[in-house]
N, C-alpha and C. Protein backbone atom coordinates (compact mmCIF):
# COMPACT_ATOMS: atom_id res chain seq x y z
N UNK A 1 96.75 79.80 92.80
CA UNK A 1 98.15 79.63 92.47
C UNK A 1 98.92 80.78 93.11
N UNK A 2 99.99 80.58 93.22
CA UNK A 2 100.75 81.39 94.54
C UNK A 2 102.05 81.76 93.67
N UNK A 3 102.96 82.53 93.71
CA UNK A 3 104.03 82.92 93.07
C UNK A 3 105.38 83.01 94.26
N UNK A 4 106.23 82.48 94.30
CA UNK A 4 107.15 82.91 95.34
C UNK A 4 108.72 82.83 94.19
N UNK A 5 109.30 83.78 94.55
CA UNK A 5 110.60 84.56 94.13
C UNK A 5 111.81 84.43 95.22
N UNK A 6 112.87 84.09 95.06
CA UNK A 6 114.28 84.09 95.53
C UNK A 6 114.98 84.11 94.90
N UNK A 7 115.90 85.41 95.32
CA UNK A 7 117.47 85.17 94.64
C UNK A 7 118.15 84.15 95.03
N UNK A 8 118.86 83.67 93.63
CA UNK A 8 119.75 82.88 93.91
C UNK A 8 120.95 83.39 94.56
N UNK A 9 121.27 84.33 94.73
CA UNK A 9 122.38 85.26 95.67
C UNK A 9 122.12 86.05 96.17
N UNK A 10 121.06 86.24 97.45
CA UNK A 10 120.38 87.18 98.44
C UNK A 10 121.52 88.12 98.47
N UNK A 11 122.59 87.91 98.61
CA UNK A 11 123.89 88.72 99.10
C UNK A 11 123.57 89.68 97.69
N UNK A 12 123.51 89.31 96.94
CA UNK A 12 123.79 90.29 95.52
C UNK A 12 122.97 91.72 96.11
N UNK A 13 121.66 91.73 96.60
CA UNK A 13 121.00 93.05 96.71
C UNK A 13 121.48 93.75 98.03
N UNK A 14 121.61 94.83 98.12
CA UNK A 14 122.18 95.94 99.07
C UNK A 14 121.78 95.96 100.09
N UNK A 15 120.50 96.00 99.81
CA UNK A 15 119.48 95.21 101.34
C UNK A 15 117.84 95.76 100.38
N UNK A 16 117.57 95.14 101.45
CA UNK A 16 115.83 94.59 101.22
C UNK A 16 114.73 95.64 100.70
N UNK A 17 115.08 96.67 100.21
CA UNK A 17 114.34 98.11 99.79
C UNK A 17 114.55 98.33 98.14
N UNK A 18 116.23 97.82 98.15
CA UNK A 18 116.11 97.24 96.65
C UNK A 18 115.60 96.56 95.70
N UNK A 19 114.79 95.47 96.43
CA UNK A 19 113.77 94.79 95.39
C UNK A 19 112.64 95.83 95.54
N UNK A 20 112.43 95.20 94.08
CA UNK A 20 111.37 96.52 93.27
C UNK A 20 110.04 95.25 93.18
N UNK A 21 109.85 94.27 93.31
CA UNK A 21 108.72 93.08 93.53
C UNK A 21 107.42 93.56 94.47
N UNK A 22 106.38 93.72 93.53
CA UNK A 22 105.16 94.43 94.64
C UNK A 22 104.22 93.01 94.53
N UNK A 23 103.70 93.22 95.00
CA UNK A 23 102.03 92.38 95.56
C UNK A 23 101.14 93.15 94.21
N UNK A 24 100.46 92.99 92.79
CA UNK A 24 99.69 93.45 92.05
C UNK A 24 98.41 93.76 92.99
N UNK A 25 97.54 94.82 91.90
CA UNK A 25 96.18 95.03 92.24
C UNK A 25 95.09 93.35 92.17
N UNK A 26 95.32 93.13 91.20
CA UNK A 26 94.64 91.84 90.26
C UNK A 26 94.99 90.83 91.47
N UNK A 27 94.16 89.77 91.70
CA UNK A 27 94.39 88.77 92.47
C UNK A 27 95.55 87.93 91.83
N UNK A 28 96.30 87.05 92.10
CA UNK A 28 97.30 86.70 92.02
C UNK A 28 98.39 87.10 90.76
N UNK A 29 98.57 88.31 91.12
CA UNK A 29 99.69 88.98 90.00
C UNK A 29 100.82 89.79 91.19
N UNK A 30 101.83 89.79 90.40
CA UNK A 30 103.34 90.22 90.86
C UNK A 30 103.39 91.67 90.02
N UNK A 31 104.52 92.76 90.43
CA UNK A 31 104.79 93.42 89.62
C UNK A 31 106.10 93.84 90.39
N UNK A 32 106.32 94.25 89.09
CA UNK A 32 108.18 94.90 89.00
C UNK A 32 108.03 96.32 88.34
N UNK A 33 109.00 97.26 88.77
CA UNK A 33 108.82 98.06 88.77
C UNK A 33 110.08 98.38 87.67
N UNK A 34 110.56 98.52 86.53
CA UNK A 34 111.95 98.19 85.93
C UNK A 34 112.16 97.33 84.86
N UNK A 35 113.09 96.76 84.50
CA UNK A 35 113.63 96.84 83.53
C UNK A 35 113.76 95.07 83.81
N UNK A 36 113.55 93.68 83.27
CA UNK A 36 113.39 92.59 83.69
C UNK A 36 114.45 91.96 82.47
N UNK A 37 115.29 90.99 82.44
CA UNK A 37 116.38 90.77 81.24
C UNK A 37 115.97 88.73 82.15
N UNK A 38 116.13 88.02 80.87
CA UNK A 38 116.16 86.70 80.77
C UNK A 38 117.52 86.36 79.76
N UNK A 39 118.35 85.81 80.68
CA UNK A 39 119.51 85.44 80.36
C UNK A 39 120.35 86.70 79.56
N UNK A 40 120.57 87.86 80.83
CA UNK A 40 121.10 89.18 79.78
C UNK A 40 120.89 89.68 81.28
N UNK A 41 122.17 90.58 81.78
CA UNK A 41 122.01 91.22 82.38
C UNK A 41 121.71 92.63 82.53
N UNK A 42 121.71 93.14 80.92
CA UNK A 42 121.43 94.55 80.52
C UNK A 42 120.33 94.56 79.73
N UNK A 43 118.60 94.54 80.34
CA UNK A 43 118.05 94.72 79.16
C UNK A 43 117.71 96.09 79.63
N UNK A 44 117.47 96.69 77.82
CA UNK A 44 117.59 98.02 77.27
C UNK A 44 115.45 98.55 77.07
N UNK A 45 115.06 97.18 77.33
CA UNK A 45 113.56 97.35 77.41
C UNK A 45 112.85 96.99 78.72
N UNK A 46 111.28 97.29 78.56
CA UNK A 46 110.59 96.39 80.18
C UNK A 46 110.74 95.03 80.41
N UNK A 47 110.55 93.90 78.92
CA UNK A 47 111.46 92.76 78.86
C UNK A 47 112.50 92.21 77.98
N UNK A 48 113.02 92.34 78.12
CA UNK A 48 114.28 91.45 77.23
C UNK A 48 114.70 89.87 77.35
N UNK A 49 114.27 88.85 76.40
CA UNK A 49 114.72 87.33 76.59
C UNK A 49 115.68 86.93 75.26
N UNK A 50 116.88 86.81 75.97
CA UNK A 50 117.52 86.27 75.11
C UNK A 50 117.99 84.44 75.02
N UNK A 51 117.21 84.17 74.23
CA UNK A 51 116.70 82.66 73.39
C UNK A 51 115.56 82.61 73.62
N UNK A 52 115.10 81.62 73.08
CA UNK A 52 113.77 81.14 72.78
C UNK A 52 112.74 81.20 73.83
N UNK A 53 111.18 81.32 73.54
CA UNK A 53 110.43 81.79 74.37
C UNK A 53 109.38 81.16 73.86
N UNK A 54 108.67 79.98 74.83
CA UNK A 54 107.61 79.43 74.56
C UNK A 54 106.63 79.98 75.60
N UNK A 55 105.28 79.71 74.31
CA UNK A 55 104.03 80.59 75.82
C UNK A 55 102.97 79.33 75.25
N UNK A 56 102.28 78.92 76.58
CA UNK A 56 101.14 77.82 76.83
C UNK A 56 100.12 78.57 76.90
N UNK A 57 99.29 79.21 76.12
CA UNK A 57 98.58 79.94 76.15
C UNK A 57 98.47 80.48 74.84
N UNK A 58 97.64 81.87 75.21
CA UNK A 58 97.49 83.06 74.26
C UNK A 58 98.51 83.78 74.61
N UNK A 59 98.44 84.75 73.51
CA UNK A 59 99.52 86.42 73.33
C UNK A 59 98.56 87.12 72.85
N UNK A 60 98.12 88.32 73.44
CA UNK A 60 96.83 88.99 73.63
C UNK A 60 97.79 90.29 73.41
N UNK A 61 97.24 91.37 71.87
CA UNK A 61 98.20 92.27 71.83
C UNK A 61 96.58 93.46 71.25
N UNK A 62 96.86 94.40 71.73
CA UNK A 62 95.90 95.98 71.39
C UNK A 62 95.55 95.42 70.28
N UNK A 63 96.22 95.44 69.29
CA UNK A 63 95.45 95.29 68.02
C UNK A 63 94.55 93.43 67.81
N UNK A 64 94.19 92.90 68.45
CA UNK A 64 93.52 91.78 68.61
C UNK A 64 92.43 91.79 68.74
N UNK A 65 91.16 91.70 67.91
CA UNK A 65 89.87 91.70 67.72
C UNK A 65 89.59 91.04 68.77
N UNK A 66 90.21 90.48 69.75
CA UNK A 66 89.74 89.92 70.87
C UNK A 66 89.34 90.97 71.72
N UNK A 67 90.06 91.90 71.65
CA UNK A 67 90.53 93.07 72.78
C UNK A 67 89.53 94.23 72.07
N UNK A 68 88.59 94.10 71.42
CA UNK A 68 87.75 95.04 70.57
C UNK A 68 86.59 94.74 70.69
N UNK A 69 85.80 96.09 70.18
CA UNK A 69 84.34 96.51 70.90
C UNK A 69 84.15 97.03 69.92
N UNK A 70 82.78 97.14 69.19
CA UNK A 70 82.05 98.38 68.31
C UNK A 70 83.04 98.47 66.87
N UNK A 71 83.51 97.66 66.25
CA UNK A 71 83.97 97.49 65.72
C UNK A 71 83.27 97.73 64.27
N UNK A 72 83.28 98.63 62.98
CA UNK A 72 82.38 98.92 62.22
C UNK A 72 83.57 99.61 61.11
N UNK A 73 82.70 99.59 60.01
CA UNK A 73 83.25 99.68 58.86
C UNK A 73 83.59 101.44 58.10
N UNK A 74 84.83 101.74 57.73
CA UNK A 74 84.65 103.08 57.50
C UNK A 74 84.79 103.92 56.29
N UNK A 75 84.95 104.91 55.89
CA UNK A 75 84.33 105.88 54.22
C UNK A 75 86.04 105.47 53.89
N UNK A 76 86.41 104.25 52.78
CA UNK A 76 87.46 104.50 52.66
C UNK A 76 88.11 105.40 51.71
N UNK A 77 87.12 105.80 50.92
CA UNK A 77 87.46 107.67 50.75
C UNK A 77 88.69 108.57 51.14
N UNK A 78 87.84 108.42 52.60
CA UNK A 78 88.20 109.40 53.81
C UNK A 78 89.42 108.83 54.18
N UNK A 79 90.18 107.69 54.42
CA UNK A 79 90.56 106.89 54.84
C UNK A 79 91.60 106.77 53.40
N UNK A 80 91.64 107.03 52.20
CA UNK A 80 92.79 107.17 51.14
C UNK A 80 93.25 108.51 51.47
N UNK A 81 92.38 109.52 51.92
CA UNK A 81 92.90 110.98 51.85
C UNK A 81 93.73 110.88 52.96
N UNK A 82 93.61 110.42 54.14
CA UNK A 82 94.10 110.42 55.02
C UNK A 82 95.61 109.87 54.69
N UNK A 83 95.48 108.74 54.42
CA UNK A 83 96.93 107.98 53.41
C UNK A 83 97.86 108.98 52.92
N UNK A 84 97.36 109.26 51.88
CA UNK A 84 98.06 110.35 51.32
C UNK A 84 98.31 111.65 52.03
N UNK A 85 98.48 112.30 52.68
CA UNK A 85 98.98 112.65 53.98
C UNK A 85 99.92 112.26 54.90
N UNK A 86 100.16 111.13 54.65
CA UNK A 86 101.22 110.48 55.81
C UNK A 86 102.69 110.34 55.37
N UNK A 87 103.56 111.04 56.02
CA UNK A 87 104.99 110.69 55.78
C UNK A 87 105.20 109.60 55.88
N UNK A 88 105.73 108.90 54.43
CA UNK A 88 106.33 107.65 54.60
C UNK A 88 107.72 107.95 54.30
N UNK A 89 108.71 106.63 54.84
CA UNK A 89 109.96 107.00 54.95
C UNK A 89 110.93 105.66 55.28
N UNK A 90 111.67 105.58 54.25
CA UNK A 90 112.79 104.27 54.44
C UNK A 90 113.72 104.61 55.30
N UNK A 91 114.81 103.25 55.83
CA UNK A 91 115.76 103.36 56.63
C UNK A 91 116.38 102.67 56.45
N UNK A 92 117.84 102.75 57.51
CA UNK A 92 118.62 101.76 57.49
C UNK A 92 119.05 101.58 59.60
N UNK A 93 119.13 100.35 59.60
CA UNK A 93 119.37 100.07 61.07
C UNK A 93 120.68 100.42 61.17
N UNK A 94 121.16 101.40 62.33
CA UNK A 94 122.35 101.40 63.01
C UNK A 94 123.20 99.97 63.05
N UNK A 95 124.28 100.28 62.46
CA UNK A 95 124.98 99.09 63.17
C UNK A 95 124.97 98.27 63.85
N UNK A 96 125.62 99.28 64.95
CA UNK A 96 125.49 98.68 66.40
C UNK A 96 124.21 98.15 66.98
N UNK A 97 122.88 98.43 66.57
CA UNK A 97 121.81 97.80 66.96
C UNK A 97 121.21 96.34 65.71
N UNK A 98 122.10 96.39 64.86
CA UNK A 98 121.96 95.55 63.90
C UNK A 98 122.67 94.24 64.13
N UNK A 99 123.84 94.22 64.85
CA UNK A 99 124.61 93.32 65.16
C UNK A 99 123.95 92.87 66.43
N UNK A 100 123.57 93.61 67.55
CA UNK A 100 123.34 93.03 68.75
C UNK A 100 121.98 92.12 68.54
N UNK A 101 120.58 92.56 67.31
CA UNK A 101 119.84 92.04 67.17
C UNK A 101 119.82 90.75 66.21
N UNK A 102 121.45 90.46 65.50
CA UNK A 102 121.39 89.58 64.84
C UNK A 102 120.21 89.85 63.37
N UNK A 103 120.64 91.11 63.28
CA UNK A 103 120.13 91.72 61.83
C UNK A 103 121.13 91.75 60.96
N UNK A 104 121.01 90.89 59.70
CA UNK A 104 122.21 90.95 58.98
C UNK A 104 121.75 91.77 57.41
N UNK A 105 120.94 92.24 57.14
CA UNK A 105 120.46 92.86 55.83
C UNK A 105 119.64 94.21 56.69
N UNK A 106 120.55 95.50 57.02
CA UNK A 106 120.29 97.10 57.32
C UNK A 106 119.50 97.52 56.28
């Protein structure tokens, strides 16, 4: 499977050094180097999609026993003391990041 990319307004980029689009290590993978926005021209992360997002597949995340090895059981003892130790701590969302995320209870 092959990947090919065009702007819909070649004119938009400054010239041709501006695309940040590499050739991946991995056999047929792309990479970008930046900041990627779906329907948003300012995203504030590596991706940002604003509406809905269907995936045909898996979503494969670090914490996924898929993605795990040697996996074994531990002194939960050790593991309450540790607990108790940890700053816990409530909040409230900024405003301004509350509204843009369509968070209505800060």
């Amino acid at each position: 499977q092959r990947f090919f990319f065009q702007a819909s307004n070649p004119g938009q980029f400054e010239n041709d050094s501006d695309v940040l689009w590499q050739r991946g290590h991995v056999p047929e993978t792309i990479v970008y180097h930046g900041r990627v926005g779906i329907n948003t021209d300012a995203p504030d992360e590596a991706l940002v999609v604003c509406g809905n997002t269907k995936v045909m597949g898996r979503v494969m995340h670090p914490s996924d026993s898929r993605a795990k090895q040697n996996i074994r059981e531990v002194d939960t003892n050790e593991q309450l003391r540790r607990i108790t130790q940890m700053r816990l701590v409530e909040y409230d969302y900024k405003p301004e990041f509350a509204s843009v995320m369509g968070i209505k209870d800060t």
